[in-house]
C-alpha atoms as a PDB file:
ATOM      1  CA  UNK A   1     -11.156  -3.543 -18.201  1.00  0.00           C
ATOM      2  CA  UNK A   2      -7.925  -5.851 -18.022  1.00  0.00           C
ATOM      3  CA  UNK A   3      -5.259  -4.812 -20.233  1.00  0.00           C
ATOM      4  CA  UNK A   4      -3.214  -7.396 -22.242  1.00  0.00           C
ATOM      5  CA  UNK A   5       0.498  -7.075 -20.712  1.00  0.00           C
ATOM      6  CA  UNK A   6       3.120  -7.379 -22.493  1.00  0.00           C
ATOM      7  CA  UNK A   7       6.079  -9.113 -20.156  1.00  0.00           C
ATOM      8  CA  UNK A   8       7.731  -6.622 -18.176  1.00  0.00           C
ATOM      9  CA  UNK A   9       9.309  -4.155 -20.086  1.00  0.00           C
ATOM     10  CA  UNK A  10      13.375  -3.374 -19.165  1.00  0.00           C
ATOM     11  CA  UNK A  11      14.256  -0.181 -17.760  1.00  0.00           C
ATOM     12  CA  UNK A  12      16.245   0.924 -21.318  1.00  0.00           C
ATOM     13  CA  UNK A  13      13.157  -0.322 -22.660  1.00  0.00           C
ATOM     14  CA  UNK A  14      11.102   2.609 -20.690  1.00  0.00           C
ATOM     15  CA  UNK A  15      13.366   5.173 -20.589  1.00  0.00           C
ATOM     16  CA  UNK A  16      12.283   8.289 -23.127  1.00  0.00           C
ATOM     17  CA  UNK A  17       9.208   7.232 -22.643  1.00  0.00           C
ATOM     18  CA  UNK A  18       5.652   9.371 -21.415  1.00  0.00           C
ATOM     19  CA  UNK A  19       5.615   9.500 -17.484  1.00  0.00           C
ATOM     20  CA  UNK A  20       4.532  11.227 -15.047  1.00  0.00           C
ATOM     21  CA  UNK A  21       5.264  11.188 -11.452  1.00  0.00           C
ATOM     22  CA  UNK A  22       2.858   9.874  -8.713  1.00  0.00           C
ATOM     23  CA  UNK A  23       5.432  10.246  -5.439  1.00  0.00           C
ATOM     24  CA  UNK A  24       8.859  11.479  -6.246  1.00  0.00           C
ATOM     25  CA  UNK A  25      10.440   9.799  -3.357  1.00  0.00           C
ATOM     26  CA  UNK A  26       9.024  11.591  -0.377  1.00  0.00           C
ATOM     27  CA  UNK A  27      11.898  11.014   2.117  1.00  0.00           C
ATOM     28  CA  UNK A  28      15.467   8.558   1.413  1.00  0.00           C
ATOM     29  CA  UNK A  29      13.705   4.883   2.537  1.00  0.00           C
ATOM     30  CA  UNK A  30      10.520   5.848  -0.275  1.00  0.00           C
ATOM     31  CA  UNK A  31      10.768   4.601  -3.558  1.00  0.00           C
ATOM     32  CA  UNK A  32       9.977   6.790  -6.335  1.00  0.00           C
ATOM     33  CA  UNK A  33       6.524   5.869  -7.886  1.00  0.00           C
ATOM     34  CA  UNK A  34       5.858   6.780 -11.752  1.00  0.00           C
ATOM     35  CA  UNK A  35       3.254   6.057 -14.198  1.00  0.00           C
ATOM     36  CA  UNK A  36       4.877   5.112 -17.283  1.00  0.00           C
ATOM     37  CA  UNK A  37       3.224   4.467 -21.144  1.00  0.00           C
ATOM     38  CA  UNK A  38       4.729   1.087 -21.156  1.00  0.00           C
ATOM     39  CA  UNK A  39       3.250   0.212 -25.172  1.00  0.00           C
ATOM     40  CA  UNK A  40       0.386  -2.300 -24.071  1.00  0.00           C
ATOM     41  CA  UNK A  41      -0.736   0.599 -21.380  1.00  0.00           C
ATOM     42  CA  UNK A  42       0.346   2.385 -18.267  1.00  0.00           C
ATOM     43  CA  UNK A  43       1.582   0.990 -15.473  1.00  0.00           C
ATOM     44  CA  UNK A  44       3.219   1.872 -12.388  1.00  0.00           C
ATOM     45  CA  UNK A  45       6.947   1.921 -11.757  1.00  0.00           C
ATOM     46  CA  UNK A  46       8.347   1.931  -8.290  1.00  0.00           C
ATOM     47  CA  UNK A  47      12.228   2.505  -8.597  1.00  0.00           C
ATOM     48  CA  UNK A  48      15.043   2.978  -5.534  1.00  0.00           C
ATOM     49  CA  UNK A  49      17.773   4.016  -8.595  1.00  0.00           C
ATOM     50  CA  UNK A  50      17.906   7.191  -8.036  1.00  0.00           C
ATOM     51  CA  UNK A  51      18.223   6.675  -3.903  1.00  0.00           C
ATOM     52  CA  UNK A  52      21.412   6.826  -2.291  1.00  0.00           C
ATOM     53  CA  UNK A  53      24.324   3.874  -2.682  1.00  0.00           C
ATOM     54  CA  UNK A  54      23.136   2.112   0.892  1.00  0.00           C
ATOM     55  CA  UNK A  55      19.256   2.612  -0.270  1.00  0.00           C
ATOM     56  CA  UNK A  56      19.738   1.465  -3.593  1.00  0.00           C
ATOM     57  CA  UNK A  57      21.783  -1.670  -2.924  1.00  0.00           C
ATOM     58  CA  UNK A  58      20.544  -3.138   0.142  1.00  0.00           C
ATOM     59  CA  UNK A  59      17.366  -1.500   1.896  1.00  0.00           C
ATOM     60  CA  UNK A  60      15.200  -0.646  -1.352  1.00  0.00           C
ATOM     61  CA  UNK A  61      15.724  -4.210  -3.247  1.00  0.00           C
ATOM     62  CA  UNK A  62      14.164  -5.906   0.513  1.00  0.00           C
ATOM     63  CA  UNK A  63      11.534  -3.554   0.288  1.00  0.00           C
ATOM     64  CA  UNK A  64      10.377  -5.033  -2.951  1.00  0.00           C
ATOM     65  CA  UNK A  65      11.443  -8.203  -2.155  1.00  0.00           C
ATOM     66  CA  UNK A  66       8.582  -7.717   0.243  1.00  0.00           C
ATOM     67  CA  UNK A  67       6.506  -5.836  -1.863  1.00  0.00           C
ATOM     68  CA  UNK A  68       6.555  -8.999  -3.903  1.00  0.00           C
ATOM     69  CA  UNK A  69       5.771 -11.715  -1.727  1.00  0.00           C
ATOM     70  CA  UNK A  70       2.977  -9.506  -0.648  1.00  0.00           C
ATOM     71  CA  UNK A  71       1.763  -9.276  -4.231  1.00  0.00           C
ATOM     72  CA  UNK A  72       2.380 -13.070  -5.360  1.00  0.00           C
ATOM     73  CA  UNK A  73      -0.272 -13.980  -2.612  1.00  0.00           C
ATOM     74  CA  UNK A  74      -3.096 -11.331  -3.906  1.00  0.00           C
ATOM     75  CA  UNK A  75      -3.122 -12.031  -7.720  1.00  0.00           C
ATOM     76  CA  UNK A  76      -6.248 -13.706  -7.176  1.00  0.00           C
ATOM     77  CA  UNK A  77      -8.164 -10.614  -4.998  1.00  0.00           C
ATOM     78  CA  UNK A  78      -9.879  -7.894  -7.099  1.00  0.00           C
ATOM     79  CA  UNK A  79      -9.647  -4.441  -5.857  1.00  0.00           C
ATOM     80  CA  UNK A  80      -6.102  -5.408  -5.369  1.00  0.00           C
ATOM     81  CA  UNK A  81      -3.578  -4.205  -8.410  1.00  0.00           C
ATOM     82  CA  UNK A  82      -1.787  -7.034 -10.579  1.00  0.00           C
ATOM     83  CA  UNK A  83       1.922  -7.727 -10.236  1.00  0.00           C
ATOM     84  CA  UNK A  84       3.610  -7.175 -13.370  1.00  0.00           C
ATOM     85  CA  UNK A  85       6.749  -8.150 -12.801  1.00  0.00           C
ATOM     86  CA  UNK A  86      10.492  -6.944 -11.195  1.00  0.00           C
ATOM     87  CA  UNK A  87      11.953  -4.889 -13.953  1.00  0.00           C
ATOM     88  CA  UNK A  88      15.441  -5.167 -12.511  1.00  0.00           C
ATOM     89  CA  UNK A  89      16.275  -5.078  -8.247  1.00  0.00           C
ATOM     90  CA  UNK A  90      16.037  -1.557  -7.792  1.00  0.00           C
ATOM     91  CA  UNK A  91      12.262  -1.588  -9.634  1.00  0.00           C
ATOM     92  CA  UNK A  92       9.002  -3.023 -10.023  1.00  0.00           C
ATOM     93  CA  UNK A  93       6.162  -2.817 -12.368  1.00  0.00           C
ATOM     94  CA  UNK A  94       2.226  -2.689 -11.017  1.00  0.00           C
ATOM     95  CA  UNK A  95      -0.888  -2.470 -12.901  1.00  0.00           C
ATOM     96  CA  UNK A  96      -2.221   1.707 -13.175  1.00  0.00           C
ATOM     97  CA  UNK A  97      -5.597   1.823 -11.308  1.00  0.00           C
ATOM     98  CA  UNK A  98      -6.748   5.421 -11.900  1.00  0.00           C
ATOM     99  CA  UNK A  99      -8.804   7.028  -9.754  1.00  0.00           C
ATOM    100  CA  UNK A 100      -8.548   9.340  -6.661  1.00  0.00           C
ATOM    101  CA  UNK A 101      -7.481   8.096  -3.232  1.00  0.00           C
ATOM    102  CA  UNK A 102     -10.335   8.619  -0.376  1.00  0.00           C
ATOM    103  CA  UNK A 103      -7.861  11.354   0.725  1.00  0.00           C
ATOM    104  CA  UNK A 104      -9.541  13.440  -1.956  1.00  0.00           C
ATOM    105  CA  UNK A 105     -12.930  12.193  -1.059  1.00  0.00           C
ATOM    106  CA  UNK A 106     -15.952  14.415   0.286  1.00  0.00           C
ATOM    107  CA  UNK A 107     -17.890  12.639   3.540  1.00  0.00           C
ATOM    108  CA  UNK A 108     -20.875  11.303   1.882  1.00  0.00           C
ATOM    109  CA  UNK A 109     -19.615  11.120  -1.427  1.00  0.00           C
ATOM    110  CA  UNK A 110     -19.240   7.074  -1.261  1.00  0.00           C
ATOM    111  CA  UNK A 111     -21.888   4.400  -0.512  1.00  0.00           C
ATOM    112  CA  UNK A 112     -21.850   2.580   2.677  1.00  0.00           C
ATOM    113  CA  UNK A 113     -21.186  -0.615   0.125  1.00  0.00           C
ATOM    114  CA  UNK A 114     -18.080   0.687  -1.128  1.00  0.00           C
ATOM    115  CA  UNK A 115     -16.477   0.280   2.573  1.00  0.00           C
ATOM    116  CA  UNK A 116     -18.493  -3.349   2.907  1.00  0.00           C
ATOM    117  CA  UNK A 117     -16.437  -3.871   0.031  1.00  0.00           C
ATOM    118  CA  UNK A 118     -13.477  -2.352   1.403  1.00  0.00           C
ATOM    119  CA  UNK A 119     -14.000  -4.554   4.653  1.00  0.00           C
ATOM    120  CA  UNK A 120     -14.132  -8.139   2.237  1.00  0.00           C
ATOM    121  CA  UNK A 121     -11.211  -7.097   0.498  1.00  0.00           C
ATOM    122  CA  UNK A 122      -9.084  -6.757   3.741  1.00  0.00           C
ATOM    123  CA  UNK A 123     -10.426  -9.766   5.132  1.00  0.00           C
ATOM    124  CA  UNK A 124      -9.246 -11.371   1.883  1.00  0.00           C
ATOM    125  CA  UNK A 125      -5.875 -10.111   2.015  1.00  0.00           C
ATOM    126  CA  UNK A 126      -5.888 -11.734   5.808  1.00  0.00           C
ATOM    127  CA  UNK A 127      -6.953 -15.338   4.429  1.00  0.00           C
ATOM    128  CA  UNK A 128      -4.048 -15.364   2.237  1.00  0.00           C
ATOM    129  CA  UNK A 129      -1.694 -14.785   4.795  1.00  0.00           C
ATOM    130  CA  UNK A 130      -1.213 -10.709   3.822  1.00  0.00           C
ATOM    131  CA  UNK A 131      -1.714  -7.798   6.220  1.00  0.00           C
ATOM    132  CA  UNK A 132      -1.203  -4.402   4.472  1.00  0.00           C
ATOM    133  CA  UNK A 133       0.151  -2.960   7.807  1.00  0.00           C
ATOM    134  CA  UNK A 134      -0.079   1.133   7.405  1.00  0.00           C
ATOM    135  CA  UNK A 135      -3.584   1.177   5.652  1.00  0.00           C
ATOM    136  CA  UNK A 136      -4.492   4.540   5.527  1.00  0.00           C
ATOM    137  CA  UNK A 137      -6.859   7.095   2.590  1.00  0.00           C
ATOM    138  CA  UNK A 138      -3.811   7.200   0.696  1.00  0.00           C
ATOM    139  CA  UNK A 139      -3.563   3.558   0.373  1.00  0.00           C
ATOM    140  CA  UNK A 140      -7.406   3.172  -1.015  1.00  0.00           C
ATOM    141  CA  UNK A 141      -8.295   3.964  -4.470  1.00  0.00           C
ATOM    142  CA  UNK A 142     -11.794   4.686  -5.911  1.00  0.00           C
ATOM    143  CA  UNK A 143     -11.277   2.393  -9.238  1.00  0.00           C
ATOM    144  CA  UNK A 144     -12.875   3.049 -12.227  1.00  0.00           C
ATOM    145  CA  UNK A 145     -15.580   0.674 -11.415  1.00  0.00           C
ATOM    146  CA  UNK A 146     -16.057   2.740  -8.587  1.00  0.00           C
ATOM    147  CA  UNK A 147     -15.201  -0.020  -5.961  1.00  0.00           C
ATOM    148  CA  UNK A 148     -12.053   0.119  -3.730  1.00  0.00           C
ATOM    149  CA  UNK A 149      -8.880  -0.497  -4.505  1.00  0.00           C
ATOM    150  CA  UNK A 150      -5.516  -1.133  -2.477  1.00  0.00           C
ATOM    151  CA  UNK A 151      -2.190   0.004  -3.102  1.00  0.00           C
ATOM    152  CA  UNK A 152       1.288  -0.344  -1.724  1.00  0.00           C
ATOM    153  CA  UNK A 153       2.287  -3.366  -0.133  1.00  0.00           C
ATOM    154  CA  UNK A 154       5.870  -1.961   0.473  1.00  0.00           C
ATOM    155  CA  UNK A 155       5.016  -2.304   4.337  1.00  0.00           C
ATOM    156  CA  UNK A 156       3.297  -5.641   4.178  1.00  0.00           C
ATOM    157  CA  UNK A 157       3.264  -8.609   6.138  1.00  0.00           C
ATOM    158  CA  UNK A 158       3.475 -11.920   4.538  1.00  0.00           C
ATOM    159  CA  UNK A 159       2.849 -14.983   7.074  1.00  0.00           C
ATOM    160  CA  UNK A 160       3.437 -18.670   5.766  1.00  0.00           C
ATOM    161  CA  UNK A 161       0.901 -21.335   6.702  1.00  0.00           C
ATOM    162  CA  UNK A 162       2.690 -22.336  10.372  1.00  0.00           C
ATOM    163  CA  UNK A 163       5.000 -18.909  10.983  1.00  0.00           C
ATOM    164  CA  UNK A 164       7.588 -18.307  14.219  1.00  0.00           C
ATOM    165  CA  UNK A 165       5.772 -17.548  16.865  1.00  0.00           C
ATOM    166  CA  UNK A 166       7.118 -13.775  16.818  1.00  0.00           C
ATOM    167  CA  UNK A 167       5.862 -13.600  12.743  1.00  0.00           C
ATOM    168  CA  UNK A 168       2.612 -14.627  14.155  1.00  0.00           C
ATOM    169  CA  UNK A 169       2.138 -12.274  16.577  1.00  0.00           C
ATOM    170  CA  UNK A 170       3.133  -9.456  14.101  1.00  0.00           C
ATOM    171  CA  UNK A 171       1.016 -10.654  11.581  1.00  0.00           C
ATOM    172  CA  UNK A 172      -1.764 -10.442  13.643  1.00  0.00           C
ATOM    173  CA  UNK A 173      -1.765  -7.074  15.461  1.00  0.00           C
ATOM    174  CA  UNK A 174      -0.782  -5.928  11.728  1.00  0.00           C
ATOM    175  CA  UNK A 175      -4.560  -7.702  10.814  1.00  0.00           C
ATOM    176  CA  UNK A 176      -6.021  -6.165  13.546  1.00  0.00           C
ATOM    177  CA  UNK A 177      -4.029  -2.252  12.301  1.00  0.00           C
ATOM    178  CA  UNK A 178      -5.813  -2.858   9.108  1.00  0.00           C
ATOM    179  CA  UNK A 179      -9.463  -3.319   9.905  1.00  0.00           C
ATOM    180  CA  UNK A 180      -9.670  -0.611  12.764  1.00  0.00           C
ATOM    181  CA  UNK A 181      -8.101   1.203   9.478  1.00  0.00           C
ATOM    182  CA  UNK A 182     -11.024   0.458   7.261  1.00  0.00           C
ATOM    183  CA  UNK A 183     -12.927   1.410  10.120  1.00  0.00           C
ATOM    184  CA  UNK A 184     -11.562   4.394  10.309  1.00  0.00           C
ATOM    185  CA  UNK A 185     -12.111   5.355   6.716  1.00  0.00           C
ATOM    186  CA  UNK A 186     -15.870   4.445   7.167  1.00  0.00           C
ATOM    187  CA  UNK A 187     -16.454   6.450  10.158  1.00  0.00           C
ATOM    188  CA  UNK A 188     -15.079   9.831   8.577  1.00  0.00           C
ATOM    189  CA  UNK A 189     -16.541   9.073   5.353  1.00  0.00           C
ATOM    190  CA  UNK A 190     -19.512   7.858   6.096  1.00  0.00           C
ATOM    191  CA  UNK A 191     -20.976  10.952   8.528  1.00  0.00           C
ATOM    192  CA  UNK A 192     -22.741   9.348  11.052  1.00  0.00           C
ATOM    193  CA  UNK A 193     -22.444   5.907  11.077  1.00  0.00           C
ATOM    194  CA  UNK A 194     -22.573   2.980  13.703  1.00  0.00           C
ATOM    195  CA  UNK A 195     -19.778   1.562  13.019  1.00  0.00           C
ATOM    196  CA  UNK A 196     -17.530   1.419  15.954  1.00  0.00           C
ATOM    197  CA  UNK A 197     -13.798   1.967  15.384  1.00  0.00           C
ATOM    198  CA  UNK A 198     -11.683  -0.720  17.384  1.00  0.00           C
ATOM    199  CA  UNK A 199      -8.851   0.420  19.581  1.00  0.00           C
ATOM    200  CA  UNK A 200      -5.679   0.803  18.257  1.00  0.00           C
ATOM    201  CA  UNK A 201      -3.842  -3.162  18.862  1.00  0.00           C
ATOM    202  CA  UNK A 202      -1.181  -3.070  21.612  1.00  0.00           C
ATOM    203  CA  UNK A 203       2.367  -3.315  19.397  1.00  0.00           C
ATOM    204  CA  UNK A 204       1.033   0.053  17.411  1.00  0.00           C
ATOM    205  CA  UNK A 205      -0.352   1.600  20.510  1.00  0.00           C
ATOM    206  CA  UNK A 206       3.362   0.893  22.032  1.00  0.00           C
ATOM    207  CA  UNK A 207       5.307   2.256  18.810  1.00  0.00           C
ATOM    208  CA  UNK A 208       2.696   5.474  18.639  1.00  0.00           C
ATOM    209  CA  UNK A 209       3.959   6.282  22.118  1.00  0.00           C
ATOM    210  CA  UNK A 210       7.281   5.797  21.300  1.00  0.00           C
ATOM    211  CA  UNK A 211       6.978   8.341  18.504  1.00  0.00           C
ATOM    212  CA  UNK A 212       4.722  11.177  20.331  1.00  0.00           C
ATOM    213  CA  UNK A 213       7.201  10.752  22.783  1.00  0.00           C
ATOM    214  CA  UNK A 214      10.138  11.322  20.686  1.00  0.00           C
ATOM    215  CA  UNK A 215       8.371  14.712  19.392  1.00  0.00           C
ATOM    216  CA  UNK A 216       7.780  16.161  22.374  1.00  0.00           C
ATOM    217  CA  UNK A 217      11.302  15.388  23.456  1.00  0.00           C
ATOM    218  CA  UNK A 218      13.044  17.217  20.391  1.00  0.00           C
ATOM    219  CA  UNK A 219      10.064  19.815  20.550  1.00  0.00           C
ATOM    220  CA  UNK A 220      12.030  23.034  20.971  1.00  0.00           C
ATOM    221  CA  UNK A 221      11.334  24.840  24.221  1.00  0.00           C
ATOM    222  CA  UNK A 222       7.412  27.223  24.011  1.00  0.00           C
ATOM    223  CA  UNK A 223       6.009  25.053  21.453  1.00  0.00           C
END
C-alpha cells in the first residue's frame, strides 16, 4: 500500500512525537535513523543533529547530499523506498518499509524468486546511473509484499550520463561490489544453490587488504 504524504514535515513539527529508534548512531560518521508517526504515517528520519559540531556541519549534510542524489534517480524502482523530502541539512525523511532485514532470515526461508528479484532491482539501480556500494543483509528488507527491498543509499554512487574517467571507474567496480553482494545473499540463503559468487572487484579487494592489514598491525601481541 502507498501512503498519501503529507509534504515533509519540519523537525518542530516532529518533535514530541511517537518514535522509536532503528540505529542510534552506531559510531560518530552514522546518522541516527528513527521511525517517527509523522500524521499521514511513519516514516524514517535520518538526522546528524545530535553528532558532533564537525559531523553535524560539514560531513553529515554531504552524506545526505549524497543520499539524495542517490534517491532522486530511484523514485521510479519498486523495492526501492520513496524520498520524502530533506527536513532541514542535518535530516532526511524516507518512506517506513517494515519488515525484517535478511540478517534475521533462516536459509531456506525465502524463494529463489525473491533474490531473481533482488538481482532486477540492482540491475535497475545500475541503469539509472546508482550503485548502492556496501550492499550487505542489513541493507535488504523483506517488504510486506514479501519482495526485497533496499535501504540506505548513504554510501552510494551516483554517475551522470558521460562521468570523469576516475567517477567511472568507481562507479563500476561499485556495480560490480553490488551484484557479487546479491550473490552473496543468495548463496547463504539459498542452501545449495548454483549460483556462483563473483570475486571480489579489484579497488575493494585493494581496500579489504588495506584494512586486514591494519588489524593485524594494531593486533596486540598473542592474539
Amino acid at each position: 500500500m502507498i501512503l498519501a504524504y503529507a509534504p515533509v514535515p519540519s523537525r518542530a513539527a516532529l518533535a514530541g512525537r511517537p518514535a522509536r529508534s532503528l540505529h542510534p548512531g552506531r559510531n560518530l560518521t552514522k546518522a541516527a535513523v528513527t521511525v517517527v508517526e509523522s500524521g499521514s504515517g511513519p516514516i524514517v528520519v535520518k538526522d546528524f543533529a545530535a553528532s558532533p559540531w564537525p559531523i553535524r556541519r560539514f560531513f553529515g549534510p554531504w552524506h545526505l547530499d549524497r543520499e539524495e542524489r542517490a534517491y532522486s534517480r530511484l523514485q521510479a524502482i519498486a523495492g526501492v523506498p520513496r524520498f520524502l523530502g530533506r527536513i532541514d541539512p542535518q535530516a532526511i525523511a524516507v518512506e517506513f518499509v517494515p519488515g525484517p532485514t535478511l540478517a534475521t532470515v533462516r536459509p531456506g526461508d525465502l524463494p529463489m524468486a525473491f533474490f531473481d528479484r533482488l538481482d532486477a532491482i540492482v540491475a535497475a539501480m545500475h541503469a539509472a546511473g546508482v550503485a548502492h556500494a556496501d550492499l550487505h543483509r542489513h541493507d535488504v528488507l523483506v517488504g510486506p509484499d514479501g519482495g526485497p527491498w533496499i535501504v540506505d543509499f548513504s554510501t552510494a554512487i551516483v554517475a551522470g550520463p558521460r562521468p570523469d574517467p576516475l567517477i567511472a571507474l568507481i562507479f563500476r567496480q561499485a556495480c560490480s561490489a553490488d551484484r557479487r553482494s546479491a550473490a552473496k545473499l543468495r548463496s547463504r540463503l539459498i542452501p545449495g544453490t548454483p549460483a556462483p559468487v563473483p570475486p571480489r572487484p579489484g579497488l575493494y579487494a585493494i581496500a579489504a587488504w588495506i584494512r586486514d592489514r591494519g588489524r593485524r598491525l594494531t593486533r596486540p601481541r598473542g592474539q
